[in-house]
C-alpha atoms as a PDB file:
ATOM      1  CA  UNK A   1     -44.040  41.955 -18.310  1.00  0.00           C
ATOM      2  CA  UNK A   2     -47.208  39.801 -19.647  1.00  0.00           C
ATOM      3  CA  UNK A   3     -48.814  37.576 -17.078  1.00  0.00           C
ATOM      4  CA  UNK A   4     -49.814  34.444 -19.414  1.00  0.00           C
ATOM      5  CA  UNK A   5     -48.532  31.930 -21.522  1.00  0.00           C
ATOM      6  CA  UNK A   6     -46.800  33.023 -24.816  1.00  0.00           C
ATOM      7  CA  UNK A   7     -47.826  31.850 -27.913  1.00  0.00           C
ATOM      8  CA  UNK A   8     -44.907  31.164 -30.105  1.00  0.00           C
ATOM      9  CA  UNK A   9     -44.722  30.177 -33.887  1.00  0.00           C
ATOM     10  CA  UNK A  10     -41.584  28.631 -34.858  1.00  0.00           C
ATOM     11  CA  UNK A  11     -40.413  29.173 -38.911  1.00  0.00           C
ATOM     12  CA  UNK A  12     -37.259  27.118 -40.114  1.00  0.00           C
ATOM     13  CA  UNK A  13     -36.786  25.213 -43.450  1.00  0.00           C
ATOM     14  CA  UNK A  14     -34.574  22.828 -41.179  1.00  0.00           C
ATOM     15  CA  UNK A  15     -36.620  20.474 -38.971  1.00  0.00           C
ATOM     16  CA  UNK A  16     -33.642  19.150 -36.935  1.00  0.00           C
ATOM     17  CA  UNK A  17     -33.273  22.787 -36.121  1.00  0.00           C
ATOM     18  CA  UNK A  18     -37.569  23.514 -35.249  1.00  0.00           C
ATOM     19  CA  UNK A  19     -37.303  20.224 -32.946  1.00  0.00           C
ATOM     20  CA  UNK A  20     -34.676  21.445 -31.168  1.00  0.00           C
ATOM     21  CA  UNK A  21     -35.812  24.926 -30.807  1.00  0.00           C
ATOM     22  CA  UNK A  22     -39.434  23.288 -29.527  1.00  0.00           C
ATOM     23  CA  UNK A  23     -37.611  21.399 -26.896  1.00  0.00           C
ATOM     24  CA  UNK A  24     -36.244  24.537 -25.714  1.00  0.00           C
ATOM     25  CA  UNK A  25     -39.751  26.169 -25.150  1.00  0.00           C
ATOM     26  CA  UNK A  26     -41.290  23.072 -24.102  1.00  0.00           C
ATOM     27  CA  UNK A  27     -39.741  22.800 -21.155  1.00  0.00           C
ATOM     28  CA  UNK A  28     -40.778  26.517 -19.929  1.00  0.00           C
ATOM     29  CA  UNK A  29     -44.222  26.901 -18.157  1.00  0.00           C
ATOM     30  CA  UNK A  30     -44.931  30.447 -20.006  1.00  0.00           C
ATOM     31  CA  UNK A  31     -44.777  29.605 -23.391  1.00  0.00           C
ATOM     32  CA  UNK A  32     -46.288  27.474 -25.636  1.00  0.00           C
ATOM     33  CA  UNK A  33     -45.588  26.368 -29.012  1.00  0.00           C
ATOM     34  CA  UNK A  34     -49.049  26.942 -31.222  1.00  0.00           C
ATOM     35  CA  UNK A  35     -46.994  25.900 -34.881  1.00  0.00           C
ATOM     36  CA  UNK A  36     -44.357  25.571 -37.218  1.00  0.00           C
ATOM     37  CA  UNK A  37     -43.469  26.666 -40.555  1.00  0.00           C
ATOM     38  CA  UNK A  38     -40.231  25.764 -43.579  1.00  0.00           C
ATOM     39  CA  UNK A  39     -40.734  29.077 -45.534  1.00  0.00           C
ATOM     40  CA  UNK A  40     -41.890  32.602 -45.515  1.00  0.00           C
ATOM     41  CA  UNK A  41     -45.353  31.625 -47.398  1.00  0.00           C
ATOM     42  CA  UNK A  42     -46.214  28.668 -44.903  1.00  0.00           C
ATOM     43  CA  UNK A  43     -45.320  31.486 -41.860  1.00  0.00           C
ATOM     44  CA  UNK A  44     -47.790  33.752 -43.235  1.00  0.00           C
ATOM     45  CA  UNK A  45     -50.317  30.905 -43.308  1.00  0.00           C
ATOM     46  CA  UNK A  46     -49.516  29.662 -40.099  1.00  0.00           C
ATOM     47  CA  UNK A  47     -49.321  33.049 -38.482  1.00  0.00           C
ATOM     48  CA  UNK A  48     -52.886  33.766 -39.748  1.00  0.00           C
ATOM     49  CA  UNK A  49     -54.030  31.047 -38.320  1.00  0.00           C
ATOM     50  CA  UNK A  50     -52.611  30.889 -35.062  1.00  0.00           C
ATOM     51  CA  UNK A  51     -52.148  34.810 -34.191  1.00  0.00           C
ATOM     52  CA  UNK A  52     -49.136  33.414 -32.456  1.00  0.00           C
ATOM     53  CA  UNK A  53     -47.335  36.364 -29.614  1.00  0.00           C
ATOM     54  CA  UNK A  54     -44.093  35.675 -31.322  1.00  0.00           C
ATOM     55  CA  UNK A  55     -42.675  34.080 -34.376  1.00  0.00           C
ATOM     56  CA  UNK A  56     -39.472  32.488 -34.393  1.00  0.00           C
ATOM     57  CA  UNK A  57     -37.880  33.432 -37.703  1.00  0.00           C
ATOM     58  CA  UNK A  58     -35.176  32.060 -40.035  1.00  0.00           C
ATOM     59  CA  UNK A  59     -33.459  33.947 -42.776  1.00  0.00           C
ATOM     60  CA  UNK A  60     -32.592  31.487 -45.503  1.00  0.00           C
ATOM     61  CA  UNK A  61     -35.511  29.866 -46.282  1.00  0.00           C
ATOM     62  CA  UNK A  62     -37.204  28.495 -49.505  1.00  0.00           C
ATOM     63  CA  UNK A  63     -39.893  29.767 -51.160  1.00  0.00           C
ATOM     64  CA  UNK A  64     -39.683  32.960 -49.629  1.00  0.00           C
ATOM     65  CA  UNK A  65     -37.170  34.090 -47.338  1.00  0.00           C
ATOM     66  CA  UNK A  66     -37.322  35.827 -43.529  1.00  0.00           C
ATOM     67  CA  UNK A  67     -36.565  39.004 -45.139  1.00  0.00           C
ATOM     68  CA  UNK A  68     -39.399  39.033 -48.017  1.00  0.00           C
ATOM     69  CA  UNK A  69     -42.095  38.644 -45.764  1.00  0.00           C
ATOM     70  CA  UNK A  70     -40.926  40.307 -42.209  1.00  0.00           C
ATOM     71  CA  UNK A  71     -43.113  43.529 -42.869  1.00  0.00           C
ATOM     72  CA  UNK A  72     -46.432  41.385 -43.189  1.00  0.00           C
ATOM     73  CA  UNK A  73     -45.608  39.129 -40.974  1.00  0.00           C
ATOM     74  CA  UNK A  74     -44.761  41.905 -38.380  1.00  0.00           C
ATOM     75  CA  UNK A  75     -48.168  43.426 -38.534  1.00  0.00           C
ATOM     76  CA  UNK A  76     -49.397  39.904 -37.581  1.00  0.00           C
ATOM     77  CA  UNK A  77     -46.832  38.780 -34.713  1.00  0.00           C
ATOM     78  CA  UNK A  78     -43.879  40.369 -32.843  1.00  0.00           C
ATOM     79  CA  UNK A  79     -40.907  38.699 -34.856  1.00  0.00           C
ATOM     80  CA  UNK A  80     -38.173  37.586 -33.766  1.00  0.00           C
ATOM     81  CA  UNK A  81     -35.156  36.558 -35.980  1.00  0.00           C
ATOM     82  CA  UNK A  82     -32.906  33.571 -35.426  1.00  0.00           C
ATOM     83  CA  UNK A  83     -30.410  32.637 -37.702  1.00  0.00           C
ATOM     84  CA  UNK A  84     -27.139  31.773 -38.580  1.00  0.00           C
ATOM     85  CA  UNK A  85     -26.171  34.578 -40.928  1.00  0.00           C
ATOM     86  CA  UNK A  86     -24.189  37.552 -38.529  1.00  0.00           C
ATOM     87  CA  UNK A  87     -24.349  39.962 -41.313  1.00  0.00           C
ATOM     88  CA  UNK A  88     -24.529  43.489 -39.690  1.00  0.00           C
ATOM     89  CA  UNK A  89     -26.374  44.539 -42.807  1.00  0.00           C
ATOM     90  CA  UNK A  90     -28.676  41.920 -42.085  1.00  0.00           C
ATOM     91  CA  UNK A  91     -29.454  42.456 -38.875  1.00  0.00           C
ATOM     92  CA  UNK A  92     -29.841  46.032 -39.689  1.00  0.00           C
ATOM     93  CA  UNK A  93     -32.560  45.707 -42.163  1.00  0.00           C
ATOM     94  CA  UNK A  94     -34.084  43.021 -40.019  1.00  0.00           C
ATOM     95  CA  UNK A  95     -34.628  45.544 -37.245  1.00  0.00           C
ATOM     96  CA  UNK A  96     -35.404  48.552 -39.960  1.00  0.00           C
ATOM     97  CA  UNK A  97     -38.004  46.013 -41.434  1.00  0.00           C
ATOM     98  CA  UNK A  98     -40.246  45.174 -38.293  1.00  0.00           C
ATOM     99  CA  UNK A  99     -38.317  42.653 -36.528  1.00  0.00           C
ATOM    100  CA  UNK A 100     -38.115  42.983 -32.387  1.00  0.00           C
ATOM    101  CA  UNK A 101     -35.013  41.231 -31.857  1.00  0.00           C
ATOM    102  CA  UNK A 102     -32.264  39.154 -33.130  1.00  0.00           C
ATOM    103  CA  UNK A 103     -30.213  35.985 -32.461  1.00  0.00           C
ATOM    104  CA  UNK A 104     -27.252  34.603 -33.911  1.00  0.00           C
ATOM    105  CA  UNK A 105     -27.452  30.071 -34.200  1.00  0.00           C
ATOM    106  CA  UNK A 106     -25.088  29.013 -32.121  1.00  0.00           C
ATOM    107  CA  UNK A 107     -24.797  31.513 -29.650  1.00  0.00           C
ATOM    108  CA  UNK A 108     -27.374  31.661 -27.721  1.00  0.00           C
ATOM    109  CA  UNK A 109     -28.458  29.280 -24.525  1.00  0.00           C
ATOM    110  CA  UNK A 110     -31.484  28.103 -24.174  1.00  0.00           C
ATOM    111  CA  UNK A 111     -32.047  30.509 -21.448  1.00  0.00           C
ATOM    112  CA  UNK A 112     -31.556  33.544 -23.422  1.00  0.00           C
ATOM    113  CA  UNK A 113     -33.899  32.275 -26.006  1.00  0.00           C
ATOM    114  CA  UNK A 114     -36.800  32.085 -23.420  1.00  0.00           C
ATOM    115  CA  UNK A 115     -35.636  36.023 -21.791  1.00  0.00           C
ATOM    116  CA  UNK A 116     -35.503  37.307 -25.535  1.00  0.00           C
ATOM    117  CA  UNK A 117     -39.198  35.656 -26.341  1.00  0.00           C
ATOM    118  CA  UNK A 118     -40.339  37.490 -22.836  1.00  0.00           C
ATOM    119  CA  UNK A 119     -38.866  40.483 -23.833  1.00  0.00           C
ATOM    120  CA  UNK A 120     -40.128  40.361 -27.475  1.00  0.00           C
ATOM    121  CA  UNK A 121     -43.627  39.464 -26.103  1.00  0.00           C
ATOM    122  CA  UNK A 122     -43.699  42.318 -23.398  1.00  0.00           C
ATOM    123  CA  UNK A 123     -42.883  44.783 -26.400  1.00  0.00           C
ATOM    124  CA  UNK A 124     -39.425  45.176 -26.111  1.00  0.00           C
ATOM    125  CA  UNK A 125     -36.091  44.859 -28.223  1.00  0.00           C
ATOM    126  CA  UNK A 126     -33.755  41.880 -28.055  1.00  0.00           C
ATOM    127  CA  UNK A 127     -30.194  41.629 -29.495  1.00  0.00           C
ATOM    128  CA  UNK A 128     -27.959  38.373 -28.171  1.00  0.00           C
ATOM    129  CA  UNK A 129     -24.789  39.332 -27.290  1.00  0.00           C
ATOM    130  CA  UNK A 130     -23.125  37.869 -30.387  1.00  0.00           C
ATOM    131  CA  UNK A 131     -25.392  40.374 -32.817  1.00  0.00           C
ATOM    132  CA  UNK A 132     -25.207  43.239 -30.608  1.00  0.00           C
ATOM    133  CA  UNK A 133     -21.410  42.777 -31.202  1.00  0.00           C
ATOM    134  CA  UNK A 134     -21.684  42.007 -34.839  1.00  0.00           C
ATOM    135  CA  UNK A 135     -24.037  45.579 -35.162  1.00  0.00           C
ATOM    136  CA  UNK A 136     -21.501  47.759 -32.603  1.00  0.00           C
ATOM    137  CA  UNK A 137     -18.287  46.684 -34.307  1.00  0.00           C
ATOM    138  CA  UNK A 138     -19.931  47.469 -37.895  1.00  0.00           C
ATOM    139  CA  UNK A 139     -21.350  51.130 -36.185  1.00  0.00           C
ATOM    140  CA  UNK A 140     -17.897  51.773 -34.737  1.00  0.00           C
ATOM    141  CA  UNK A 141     -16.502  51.253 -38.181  1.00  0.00           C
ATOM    142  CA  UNK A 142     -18.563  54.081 -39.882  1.00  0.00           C
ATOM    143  CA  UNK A 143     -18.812  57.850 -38.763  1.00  0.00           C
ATOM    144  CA  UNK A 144     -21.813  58.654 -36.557  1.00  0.00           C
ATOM    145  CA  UNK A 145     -24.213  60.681 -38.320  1.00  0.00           C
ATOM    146  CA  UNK A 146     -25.697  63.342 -35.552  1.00  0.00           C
ATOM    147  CA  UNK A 147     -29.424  63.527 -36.183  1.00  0.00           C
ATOM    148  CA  UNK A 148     -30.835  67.129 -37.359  1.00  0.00           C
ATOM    149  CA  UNK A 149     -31.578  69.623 -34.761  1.00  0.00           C
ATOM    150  CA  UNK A 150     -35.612  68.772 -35.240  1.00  0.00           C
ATOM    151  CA  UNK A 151     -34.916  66.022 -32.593  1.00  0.00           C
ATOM    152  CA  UNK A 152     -34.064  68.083 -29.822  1.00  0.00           C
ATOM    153  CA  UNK A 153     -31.323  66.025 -27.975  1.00  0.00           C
ATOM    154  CA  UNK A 154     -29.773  67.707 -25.164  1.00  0.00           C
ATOM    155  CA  UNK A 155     -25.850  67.349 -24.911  1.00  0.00           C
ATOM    156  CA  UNK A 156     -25.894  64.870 -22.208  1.00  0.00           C
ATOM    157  CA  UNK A 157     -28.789  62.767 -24.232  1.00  0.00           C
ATOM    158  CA  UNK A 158     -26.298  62.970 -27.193  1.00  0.00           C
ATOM    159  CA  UNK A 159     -23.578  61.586 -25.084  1.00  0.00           C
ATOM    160  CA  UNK A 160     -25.371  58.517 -23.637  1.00  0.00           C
ATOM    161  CA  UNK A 161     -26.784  57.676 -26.936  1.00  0.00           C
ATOM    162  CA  UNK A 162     -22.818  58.122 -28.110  1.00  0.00           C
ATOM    163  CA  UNK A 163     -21.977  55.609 -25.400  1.00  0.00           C
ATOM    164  CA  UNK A 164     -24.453  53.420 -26.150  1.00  0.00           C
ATOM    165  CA  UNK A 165     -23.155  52.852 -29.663  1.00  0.00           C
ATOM    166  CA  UNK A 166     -20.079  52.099 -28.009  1.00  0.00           C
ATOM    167  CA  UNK A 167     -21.798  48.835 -26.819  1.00  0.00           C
ATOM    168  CA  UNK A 168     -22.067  49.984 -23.052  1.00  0.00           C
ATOM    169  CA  UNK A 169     -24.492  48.953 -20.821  1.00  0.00           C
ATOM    170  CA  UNK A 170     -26.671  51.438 -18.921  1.00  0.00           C
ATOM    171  CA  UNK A 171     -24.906  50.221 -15.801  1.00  0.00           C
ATOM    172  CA  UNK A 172     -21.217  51.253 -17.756  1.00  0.00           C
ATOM    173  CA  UNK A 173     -22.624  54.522 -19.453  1.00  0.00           C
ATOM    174  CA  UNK A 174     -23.701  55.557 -15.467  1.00  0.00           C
ATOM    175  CA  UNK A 175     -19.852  55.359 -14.275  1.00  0.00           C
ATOM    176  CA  UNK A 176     -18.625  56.569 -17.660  1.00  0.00           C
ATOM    177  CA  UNK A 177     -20.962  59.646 -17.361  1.00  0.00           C
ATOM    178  CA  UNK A 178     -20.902  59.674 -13.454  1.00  0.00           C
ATOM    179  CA  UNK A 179     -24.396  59.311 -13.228  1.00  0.00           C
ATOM    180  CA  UNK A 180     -27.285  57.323 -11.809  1.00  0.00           C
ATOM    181  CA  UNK A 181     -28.338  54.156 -13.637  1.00  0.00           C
ATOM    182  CA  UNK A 182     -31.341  55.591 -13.226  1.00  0.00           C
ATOM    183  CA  UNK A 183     -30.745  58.382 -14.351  1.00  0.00           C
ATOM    184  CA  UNK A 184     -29.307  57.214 -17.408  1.00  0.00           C
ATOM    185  CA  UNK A 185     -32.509  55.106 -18.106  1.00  0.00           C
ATOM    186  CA  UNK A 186     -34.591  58.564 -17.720  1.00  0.00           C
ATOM    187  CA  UNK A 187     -31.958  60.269 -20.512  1.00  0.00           C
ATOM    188  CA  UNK A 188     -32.624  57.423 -22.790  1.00  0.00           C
ATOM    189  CA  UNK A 189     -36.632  57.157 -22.827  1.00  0.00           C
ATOM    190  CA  UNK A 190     -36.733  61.203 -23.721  1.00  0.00           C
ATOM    191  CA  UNK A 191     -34.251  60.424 -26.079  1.00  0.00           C
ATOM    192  CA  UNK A 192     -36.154  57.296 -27.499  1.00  0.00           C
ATOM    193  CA  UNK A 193     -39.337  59.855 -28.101  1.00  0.00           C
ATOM    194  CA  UNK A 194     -37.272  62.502 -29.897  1.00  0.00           C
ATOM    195  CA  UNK A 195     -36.163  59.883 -31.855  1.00  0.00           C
ATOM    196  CA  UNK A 196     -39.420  58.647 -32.779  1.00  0.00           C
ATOM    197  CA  UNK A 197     -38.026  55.171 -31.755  1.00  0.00           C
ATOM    198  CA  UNK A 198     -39.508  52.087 -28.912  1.00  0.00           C
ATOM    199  CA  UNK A 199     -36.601  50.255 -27.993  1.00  0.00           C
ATOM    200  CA  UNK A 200     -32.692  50.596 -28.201  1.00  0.00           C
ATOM    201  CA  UNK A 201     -31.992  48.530 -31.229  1.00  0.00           C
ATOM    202  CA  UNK A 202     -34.146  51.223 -33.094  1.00  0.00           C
ATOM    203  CA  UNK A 203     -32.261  54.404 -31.629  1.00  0.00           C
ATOM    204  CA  UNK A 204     -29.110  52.831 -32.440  1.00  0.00           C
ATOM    205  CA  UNK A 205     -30.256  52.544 -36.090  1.00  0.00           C
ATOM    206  CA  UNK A 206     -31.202  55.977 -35.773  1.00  0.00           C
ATOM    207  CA  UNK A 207     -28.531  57.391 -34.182  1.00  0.00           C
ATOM    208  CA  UNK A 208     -26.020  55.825 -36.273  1.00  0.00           C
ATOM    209  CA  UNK A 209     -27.756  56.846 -39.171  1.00  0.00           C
ATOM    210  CA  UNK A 210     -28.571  53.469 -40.567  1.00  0.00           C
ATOM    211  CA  UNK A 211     -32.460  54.083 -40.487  1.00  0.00           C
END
């Protein structure tokens, strides 16, 4: 976890919607607003500029959407998405294309926006609730493709990974397996490095077969 105040870029075409999203961050000590943006150009600009820690961003936009400029604007600032569209494709290709987390308009508190821009900023993965359910439910609907034996999963690694596309929590996937929670975090970081993946929105995508 960083020690110092967050610098957070906020990109929406909607400024009802960037006001209210700045009142939510105001009013936290660790993170500071340094901009806004309406399109994907402007972000760019603004991200340049302002080397924000995180970028809020919106999908639908003018000029050039979320989507169209996520892999520059990931190499500038750790993104993440919030937007109204639940689209499990697009919330697959947002995390495939450089984006750290997702959240879903509408269903998130203010609370969980400030935990998923701490998270995002410390370098880790954020899905809301509502997306994570959006991604699982579309996962559960296709067959799991098992990764080649290059990876080197071991049966038990396989079987948490299987869980976790099930939606389970590490706390769940310990009294499923009857393990530690522990160890079940230890099964997943050797898994994440086979996988060639950082967080577990990327080894679902990769497990699943969707990356």
């Amino acid at each position: 976890m960083i020690d110092r105040c967050i610098d957070v870029l906020i990109v929406d075409d909607n400024p009802i919607v960037r006001a209210a999203l700045r009142g939510y961050l105001d009013s936290a000590a660790d993170v500071a607003v340094v901009g806004e943006a309406a399109d994907g150009l402007e972000a760019l600009a603004e991200a340049r500029r302002a080397a924000p820690a995180v970028t809020l961003l919106d999908h639908r936009m003018p000029v050039a959407d979320g989507l169209s400029v996520l892999a520059d604007l990931s190499r500038l600032t750790s993104v993440l998405v919030l937007t109204s569209d639940p689209d499990p494709d697009l919330i697959a290709r947002m995390l495939h294309g450089g984006a750290r987390g997702y959240l879903i308009h509408g269903a998130f508190t203010p609370g969980e926006l400030h935990r998923a821009v701490i998270a995002v900023a410390s370098g880790y993965g954020w899905l809301s609730p509502a997306a994570a359910a959006v991604a699982t439910a579309s996962m559960r609907a296709r067959p799991v493709a098992r990764p080649r034996p290059r990876y080197g999963l071991t049966r038990r690694e396989q079987d948490v990974l299987d869980l976790l596309a099930e939606g389970l929590s590490n706390a769940a996937i310990a009294h499923r397996l009857l393990l530690t929670e522990k160890t079940v975090k230890n099964h997943l970081h050797r898994a994440y490095a086979k996988l060639r993946v950082t967080n577990r929105s990327e080894a679902l995508l990769r497990w699943t077969g969707r990356s």
